[in-house]
Protein backbone atom coordinates (compact mmCIF):
# COMPACT_ATOMS: atom_id res chain seq x y z
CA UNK A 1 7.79 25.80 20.16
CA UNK A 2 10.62 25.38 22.84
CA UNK A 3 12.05 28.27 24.43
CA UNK A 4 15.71 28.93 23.09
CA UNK A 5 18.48 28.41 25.67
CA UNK A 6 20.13 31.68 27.30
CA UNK A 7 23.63 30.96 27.64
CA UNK A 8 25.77 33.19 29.54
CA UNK A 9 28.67 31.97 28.34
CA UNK A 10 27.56 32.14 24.53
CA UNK A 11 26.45 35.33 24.02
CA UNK A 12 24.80 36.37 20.53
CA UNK A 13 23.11 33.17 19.54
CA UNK A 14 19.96 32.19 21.11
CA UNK A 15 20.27 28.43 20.34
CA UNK A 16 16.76 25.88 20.09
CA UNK A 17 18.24 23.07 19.08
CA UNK A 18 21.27 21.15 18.63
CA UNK A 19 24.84 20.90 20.25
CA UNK A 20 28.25 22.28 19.26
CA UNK A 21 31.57 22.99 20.82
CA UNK A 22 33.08 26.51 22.05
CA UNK A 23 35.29 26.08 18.51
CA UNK A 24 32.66 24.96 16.93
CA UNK A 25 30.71 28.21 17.86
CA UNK A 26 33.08 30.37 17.05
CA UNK A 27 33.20 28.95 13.63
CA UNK A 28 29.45 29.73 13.49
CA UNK A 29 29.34 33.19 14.54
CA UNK A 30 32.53 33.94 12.16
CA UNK A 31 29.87 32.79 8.81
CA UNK A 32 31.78 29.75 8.67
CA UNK A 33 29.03 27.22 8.12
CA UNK A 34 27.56 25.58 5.91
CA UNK A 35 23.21 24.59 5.54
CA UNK A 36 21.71 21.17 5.52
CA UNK A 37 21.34 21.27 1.80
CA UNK A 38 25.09 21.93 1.51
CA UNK A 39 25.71 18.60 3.36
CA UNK A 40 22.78 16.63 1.40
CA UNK A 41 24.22 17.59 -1.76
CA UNK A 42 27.78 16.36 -1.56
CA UNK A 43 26.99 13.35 0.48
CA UNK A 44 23.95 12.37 -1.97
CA UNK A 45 20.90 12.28 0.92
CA UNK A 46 17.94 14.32 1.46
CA UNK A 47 17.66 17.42 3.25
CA UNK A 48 14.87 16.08 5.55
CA UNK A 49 17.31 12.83 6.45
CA UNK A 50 20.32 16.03 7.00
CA UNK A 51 18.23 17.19 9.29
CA UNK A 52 16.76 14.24 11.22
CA UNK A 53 20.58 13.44 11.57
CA UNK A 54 20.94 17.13 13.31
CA UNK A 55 18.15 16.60 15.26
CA UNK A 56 19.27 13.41 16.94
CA UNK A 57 22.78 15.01 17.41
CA UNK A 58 24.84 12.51 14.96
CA UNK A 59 25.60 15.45 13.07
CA UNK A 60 27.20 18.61 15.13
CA UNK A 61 25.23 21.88 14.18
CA UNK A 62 22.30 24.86 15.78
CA UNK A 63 19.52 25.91 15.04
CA UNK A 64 19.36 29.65 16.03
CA UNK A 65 16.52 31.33 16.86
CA UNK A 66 14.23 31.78 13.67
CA UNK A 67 16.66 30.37 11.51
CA UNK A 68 17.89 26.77 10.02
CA UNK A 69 20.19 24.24 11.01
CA UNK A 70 23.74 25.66 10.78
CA UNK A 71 26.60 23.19 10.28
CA UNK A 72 29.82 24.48 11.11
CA UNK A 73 32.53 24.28 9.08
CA UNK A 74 34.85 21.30 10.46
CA UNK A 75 32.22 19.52 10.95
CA UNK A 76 31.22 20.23 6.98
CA UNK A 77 34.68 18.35 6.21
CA UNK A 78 34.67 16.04 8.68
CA UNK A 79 31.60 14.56 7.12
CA UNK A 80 32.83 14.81 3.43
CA UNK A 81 35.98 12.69 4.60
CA UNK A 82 34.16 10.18 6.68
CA UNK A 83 30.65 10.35 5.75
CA UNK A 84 27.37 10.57 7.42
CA UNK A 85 27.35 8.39 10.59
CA UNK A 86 25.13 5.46 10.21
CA UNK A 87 22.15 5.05 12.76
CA UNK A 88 22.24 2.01 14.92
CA UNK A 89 19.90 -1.30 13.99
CA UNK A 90 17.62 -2.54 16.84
CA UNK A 91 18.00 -6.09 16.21
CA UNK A 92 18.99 -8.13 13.10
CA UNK A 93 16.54 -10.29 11.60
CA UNK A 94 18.48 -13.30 12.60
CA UNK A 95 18.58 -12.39 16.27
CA UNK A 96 14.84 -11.66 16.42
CA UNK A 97 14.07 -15.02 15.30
CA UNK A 98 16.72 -16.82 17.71
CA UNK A 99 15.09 -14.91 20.34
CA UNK A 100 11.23 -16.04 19.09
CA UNK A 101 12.87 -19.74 18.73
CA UNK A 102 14.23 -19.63 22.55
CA UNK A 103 11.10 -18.18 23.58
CA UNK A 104 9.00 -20.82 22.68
CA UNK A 105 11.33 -24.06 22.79
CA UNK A 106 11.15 -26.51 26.00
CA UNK A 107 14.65 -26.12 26.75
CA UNK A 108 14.03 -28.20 30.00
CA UNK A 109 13.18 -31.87 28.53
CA UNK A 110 13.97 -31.27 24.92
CA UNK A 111 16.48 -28.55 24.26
CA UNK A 112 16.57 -27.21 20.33
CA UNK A 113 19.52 -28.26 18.65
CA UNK A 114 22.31 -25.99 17.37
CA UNK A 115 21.31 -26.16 13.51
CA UNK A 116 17.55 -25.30 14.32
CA UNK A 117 18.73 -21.79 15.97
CA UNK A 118 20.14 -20.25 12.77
CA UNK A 119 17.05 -20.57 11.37
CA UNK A 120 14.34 -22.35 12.49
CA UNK A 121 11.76 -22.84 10.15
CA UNK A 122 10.12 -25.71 11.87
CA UNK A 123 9.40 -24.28 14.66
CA UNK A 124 8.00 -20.74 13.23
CA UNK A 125 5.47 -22.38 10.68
CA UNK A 126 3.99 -25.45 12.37
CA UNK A 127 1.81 -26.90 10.55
């Protein structure tokens, strides 16, 4: 288990995880916050992918000491007005492929032609 963070500037709230700001805190330590399963039920996710998303800092709350996540209050309606912030793909399928296609083509005497890149099924199952 990680040893909280002692911040001098934040007295009151020995904080383990997660990231708010000086408003934001003041929200919290006034009871004006909201739990995970607050957020999961009027947005329609699980708690566990409420979490994950506080974990990874795309959603704005703490986790005190002993205690559960702890969204604060603006960011409570921030979400129901925009939403949960989607998490950013790797790579498309498409791109993969293009990349695989590149990869193995002799671009040097006999460069692919522009149709084959969009999908190149030729190349990927040779018979």
């Amino acid at each position: 288990m990680p040893k909280p963070k002692e911040d001098k500037k934040r007295p009151g709230i020995a904080i383990i995880q997660g990231e708010v700001s000086e408003a934001q805190l003041g929200e919290i330590k006034q009871k004006q916050w909201r739990s995970v399963k607050d957020v999961a039920t009027v947005v329609g996710y699980g708690t566990a992918w409420v979490s994950y998303l506080c974990k990874t800092g795309r959603v704005k709350a703490i986790k005190p000491v002993g205690g559960q996540w702890r969204i604060p209050e603006s960011e409570y309606k921030r979400i129901i007005e925009e939403g949960l912030p989607p998490l950013p793909r790797e790579k498309s399928v498409e791109k993969a492929v293009k990349e695989l296609v590149m990869k193995n083509a002799d671009i040097t005497d006999n460069p692919p032609e522009k149709s084959k890149l969009s999908w190149p099924w030729n190349l990927l199952f040779k018979e």
